[in-house]
PDB file of N, CA and C in Angstrom:
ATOM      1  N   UNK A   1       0.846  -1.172   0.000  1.00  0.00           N
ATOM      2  CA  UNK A   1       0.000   0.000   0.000  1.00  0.00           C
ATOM      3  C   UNK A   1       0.897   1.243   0.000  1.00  0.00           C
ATOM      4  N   UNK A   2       0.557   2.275  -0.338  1.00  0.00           N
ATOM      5  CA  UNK A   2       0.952   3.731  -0.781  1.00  0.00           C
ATOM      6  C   UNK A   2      -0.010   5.038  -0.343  1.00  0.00           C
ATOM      7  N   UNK A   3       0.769   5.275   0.977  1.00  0.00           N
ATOM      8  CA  UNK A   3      -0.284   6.914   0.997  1.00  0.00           C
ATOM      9  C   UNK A   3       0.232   7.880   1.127  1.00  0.00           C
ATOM     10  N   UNK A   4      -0.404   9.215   0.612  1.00  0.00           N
ATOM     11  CA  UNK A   4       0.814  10.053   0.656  1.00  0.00           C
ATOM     12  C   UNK A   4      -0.012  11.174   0.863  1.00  0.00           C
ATOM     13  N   UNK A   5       0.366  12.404   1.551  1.00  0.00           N
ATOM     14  CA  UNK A   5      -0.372  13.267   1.690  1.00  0.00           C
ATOM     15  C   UNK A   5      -0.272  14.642   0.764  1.00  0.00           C
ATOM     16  N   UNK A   6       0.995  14.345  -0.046  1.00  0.00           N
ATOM     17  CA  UNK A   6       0.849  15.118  -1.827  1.00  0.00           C
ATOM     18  C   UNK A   6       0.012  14.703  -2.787  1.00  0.00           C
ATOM     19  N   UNK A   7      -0.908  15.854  -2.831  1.00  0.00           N
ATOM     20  CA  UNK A   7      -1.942  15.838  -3.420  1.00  0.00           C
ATOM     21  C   UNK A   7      -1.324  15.273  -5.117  1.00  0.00           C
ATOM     22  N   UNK A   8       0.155  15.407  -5.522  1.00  0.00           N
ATOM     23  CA  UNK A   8       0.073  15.121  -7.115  1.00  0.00           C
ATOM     24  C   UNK A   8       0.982  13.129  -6.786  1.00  0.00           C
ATOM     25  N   UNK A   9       0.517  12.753  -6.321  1.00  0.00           N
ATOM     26  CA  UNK A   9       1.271  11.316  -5.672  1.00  0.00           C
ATOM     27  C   UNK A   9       0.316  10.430  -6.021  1.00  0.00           C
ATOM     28  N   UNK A  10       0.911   9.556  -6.695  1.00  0.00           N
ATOM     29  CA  UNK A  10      -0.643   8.625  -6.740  1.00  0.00           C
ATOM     30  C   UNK A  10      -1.055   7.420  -5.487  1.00  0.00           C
ATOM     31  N   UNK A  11      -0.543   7.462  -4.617  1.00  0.00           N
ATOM     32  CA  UNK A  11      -1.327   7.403  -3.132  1.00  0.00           C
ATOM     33  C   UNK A  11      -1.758   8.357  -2.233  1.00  0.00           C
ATOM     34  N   UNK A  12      -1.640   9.358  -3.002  1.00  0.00           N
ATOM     35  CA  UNK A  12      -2.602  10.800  -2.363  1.00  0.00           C
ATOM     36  C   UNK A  12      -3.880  10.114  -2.445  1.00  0.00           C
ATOM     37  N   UNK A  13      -4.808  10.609  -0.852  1.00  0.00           N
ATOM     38  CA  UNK A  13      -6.249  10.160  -0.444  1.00  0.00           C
ATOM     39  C   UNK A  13      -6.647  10.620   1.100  1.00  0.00           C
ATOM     40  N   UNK A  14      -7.723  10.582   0.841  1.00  0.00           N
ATOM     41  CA  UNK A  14      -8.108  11.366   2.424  1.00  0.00           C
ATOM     42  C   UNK A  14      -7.248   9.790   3.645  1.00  0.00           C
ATOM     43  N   UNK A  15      -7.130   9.087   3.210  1.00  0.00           N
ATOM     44  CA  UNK A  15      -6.637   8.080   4.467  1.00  0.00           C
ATOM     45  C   UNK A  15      -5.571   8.288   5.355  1.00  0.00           C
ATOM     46  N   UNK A  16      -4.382   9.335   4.455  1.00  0.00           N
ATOM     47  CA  UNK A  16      -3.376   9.954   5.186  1.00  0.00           C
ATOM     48  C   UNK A  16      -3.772  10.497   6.139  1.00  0.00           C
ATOM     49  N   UNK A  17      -4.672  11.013   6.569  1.00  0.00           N
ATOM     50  CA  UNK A  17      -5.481  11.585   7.756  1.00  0.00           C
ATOM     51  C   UNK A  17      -5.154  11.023   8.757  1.00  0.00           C
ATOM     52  N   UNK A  18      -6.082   9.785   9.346  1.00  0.00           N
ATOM     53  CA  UNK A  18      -5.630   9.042   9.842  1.00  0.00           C
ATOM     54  C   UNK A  18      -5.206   7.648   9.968  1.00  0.00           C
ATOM     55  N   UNK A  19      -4.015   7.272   9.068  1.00  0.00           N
ATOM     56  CA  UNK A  19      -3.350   6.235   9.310  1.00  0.00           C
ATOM     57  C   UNK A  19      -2.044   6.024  10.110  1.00  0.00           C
ATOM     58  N   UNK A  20      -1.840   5.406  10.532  1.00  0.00           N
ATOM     59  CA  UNK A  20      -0.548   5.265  11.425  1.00  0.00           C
ATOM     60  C   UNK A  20       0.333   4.661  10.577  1.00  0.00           C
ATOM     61  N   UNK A  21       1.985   5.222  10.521  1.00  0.00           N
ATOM     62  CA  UNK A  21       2.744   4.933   9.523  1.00  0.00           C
ATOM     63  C   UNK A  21       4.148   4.370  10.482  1.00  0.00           C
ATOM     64  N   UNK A  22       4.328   3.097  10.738  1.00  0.00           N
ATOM     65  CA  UNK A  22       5.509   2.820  11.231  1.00  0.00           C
ATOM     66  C   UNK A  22       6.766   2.275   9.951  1.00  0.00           C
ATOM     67  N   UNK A  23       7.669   2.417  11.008  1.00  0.00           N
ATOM     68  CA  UNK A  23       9.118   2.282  10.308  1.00  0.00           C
ATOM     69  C   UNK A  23       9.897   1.514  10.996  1.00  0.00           C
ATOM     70  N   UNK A  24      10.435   0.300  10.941  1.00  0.00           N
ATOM     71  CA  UNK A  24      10.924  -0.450  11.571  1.00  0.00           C
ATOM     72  C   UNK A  24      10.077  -0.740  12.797  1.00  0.00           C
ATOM     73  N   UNK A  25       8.741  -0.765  13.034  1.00  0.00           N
ATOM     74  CA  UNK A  25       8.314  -0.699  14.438  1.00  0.00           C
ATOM     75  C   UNK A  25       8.238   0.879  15.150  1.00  0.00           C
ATOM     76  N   UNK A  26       8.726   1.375  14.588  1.00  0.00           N
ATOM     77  CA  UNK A  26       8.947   3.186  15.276  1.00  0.00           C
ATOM     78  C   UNK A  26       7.755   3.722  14.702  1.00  0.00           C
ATOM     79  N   UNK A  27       6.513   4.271  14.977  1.00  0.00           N
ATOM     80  CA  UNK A  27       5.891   5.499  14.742  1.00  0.00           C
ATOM     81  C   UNK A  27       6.879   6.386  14.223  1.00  0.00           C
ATOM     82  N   UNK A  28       5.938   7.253  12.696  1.00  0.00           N
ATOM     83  CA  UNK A  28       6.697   8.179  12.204  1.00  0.00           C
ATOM     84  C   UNK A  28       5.366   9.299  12.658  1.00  0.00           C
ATOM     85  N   UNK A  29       5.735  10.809  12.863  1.00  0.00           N
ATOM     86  CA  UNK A  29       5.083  11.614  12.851  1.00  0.00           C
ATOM     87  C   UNK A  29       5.501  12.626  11.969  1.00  0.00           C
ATOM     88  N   UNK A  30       5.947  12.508  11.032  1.00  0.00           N
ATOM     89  CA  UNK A  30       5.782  13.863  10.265  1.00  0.00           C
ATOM     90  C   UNK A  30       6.459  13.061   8.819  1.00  0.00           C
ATOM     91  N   UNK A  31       5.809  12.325   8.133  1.00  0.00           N
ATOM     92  CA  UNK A  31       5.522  11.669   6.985  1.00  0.00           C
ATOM     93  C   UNK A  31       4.578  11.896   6.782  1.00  0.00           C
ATOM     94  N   UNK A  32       5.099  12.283   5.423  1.00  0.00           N
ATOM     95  CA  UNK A  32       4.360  12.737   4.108  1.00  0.00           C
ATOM     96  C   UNK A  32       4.114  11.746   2.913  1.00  0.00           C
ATOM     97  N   UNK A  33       4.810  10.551   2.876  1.00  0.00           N
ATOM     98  CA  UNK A  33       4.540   9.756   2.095  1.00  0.00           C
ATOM     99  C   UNK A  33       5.074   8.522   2.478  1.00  0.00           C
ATOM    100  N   UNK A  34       4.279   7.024   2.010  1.00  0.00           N
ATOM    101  CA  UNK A  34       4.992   6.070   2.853  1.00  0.00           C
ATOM    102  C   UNK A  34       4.558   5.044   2.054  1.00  0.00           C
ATOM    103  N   UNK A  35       5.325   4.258   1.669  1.00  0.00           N
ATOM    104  CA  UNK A  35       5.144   3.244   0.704  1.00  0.00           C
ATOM    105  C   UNK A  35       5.524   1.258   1.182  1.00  0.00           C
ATOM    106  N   UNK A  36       5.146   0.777   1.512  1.00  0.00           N
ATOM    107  CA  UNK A  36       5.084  -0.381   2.314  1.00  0.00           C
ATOM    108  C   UNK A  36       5.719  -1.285   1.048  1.00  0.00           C
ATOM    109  N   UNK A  37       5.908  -1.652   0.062  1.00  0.00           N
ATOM    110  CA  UNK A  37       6.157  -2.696  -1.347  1.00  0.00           C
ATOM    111  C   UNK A  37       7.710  -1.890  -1.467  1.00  0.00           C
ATOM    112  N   UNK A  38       7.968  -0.687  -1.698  1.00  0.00           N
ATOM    113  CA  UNK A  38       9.251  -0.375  -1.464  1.00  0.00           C
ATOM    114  C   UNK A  38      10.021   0.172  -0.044  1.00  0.00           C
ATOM    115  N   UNK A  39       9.001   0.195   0.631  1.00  0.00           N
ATOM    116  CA  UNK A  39       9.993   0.471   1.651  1.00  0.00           C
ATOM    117  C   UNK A  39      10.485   1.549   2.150  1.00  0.00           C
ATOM    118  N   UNK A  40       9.778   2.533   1.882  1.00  0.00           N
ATOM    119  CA  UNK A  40      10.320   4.008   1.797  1.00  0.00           C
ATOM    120  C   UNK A  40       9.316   4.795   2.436  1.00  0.00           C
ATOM    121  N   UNK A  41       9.769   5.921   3.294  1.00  0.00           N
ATOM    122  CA  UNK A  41       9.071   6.936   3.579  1.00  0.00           C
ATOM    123  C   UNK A  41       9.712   8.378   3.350  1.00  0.00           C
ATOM    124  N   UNK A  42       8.860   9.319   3.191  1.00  0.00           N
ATOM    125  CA  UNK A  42       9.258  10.357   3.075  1.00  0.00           C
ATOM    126  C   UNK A  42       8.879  11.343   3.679  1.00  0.00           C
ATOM    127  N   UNK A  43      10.162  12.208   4.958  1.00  0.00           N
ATOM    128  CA  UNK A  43       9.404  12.206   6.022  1.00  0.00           C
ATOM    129  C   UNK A  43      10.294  14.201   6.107  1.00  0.00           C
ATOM    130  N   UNK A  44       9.943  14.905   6.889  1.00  0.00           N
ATOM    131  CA  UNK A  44      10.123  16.496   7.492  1.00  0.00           C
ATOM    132  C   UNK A  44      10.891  15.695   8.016  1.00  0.00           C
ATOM    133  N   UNK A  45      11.668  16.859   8.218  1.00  0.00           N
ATOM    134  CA  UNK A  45      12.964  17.124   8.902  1.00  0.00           C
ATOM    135  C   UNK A  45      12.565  18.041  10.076  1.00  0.00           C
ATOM    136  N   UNK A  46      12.817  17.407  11.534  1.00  0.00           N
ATOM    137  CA  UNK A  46      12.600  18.694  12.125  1.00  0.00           C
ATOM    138  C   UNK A  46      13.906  19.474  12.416  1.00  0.00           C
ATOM    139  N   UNK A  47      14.074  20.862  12.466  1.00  0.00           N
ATOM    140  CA  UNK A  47      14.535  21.470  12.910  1.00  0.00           C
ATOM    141  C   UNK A  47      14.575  22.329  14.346  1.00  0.00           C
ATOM    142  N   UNK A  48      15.709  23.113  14.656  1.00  0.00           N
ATOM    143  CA  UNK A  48      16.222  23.466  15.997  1.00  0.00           C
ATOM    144  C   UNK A  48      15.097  24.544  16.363  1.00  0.00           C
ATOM    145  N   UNK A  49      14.335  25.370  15.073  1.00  0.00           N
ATOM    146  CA  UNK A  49      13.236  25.997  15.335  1.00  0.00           C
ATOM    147  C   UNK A  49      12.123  25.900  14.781  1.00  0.00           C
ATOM    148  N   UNK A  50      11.588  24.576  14.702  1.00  0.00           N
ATOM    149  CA  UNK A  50      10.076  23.523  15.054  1.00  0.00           C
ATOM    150  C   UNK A  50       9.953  23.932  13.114  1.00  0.00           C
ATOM    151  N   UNK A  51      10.560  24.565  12.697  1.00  0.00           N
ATOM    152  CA  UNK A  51      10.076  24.776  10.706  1.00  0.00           C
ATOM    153  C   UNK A  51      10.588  23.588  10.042  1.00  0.00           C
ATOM    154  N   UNK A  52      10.245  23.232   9.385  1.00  0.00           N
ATOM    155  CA  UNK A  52       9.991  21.759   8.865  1.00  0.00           C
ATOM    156  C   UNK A  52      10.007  21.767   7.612  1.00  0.00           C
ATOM    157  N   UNK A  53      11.088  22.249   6.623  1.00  0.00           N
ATOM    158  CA  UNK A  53      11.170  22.435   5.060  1.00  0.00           C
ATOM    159  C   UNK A  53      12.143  21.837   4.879  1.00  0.00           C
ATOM    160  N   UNK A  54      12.674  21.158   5.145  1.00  0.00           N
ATOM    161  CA  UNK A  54      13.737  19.696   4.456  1.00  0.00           C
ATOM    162  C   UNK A  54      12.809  18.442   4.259  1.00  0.00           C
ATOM    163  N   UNK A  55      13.381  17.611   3.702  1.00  0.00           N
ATOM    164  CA  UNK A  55      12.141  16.355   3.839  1.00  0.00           C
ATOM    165  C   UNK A  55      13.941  15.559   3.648  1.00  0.00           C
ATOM    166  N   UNK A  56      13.508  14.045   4.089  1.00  0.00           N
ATOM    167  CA  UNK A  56      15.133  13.140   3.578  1.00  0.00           C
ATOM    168  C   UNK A  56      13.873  11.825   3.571  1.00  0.00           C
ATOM    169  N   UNK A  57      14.471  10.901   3.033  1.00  0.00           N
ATOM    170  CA  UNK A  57      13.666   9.232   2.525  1.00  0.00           C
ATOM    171  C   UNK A  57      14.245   8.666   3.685  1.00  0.00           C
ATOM    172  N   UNK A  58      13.493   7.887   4.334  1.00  0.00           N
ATOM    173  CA  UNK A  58      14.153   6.654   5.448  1.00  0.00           C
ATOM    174  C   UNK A  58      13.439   5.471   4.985  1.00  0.00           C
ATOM    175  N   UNK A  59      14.086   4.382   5.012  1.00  0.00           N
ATOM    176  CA  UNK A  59      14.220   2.795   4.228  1.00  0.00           C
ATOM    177  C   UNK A  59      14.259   2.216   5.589  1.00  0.00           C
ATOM    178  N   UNK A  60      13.402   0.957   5.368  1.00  0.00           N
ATOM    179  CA  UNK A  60      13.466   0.038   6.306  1.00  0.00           C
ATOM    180  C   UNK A  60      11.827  -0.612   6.004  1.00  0.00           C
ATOM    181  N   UNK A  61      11.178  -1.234   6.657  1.00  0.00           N
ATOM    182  CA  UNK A  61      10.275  -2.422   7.083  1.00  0.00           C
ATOM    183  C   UNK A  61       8.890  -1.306   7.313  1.00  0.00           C
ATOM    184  N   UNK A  62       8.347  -0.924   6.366  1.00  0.00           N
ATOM    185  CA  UNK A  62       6.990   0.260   6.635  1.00  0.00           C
ATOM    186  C   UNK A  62       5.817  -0.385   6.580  1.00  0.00           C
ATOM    187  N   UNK A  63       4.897  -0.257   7.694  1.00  0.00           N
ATOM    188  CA  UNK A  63       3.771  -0.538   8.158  1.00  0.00           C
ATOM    189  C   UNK A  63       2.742   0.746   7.976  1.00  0.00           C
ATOM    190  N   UNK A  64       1.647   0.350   7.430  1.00  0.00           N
ATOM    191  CA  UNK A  64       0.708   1.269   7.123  1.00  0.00           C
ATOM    192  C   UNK A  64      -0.540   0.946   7.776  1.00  0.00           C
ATOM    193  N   UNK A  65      -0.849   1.617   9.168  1.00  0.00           N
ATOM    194  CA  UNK A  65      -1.935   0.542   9.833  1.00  0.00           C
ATOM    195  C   UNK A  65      -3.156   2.011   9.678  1.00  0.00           C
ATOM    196  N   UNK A  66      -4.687   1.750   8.984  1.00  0.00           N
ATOM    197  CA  UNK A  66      -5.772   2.272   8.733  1.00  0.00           C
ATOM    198  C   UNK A  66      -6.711   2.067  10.592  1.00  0.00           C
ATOM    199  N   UNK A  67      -6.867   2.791  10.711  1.00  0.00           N
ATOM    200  CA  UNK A  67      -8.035   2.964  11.971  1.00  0.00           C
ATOM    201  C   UNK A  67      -9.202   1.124  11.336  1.00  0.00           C
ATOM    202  N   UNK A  68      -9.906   0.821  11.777  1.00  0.00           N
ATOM    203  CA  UNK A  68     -11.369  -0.199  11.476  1.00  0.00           C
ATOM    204  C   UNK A  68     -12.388   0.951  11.790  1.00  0.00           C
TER     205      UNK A  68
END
């Protein structure tokens, strides 16, 4: 599965809302896109003053868990 919260992504969908996106077992909170078949997320960078305009890819084991 593929969700992404860029609207031009083709797993853009209201589900990014609320789905829970782990990474190795770790909760991610500030992913923007997350792809479970490759493995990839694409996530903010936080910075020393809370602004959040870098993004970097982290690889590993991604879980995409939907609310029931």
């Amino acid at each position: 599965m593929r969700l992404s919260a860029d609207k031009d992504d083709p797993g853009y969908g209201p589900a990014y809302l609320t789905a829970k996106v782990l990474l190795d077992g770790v909760e991610l909170k500030d992913c923007i896109t997350a792809d479970e078949e490759r493995g990839e997320c694409l996530c903010f960078l936080p910075t020393a003053t809370g602004t959040q305009l870098d993004t970097e890819m982290r690889c590993g084991k991604v879980e995409i868990i939907l609310p029931s």
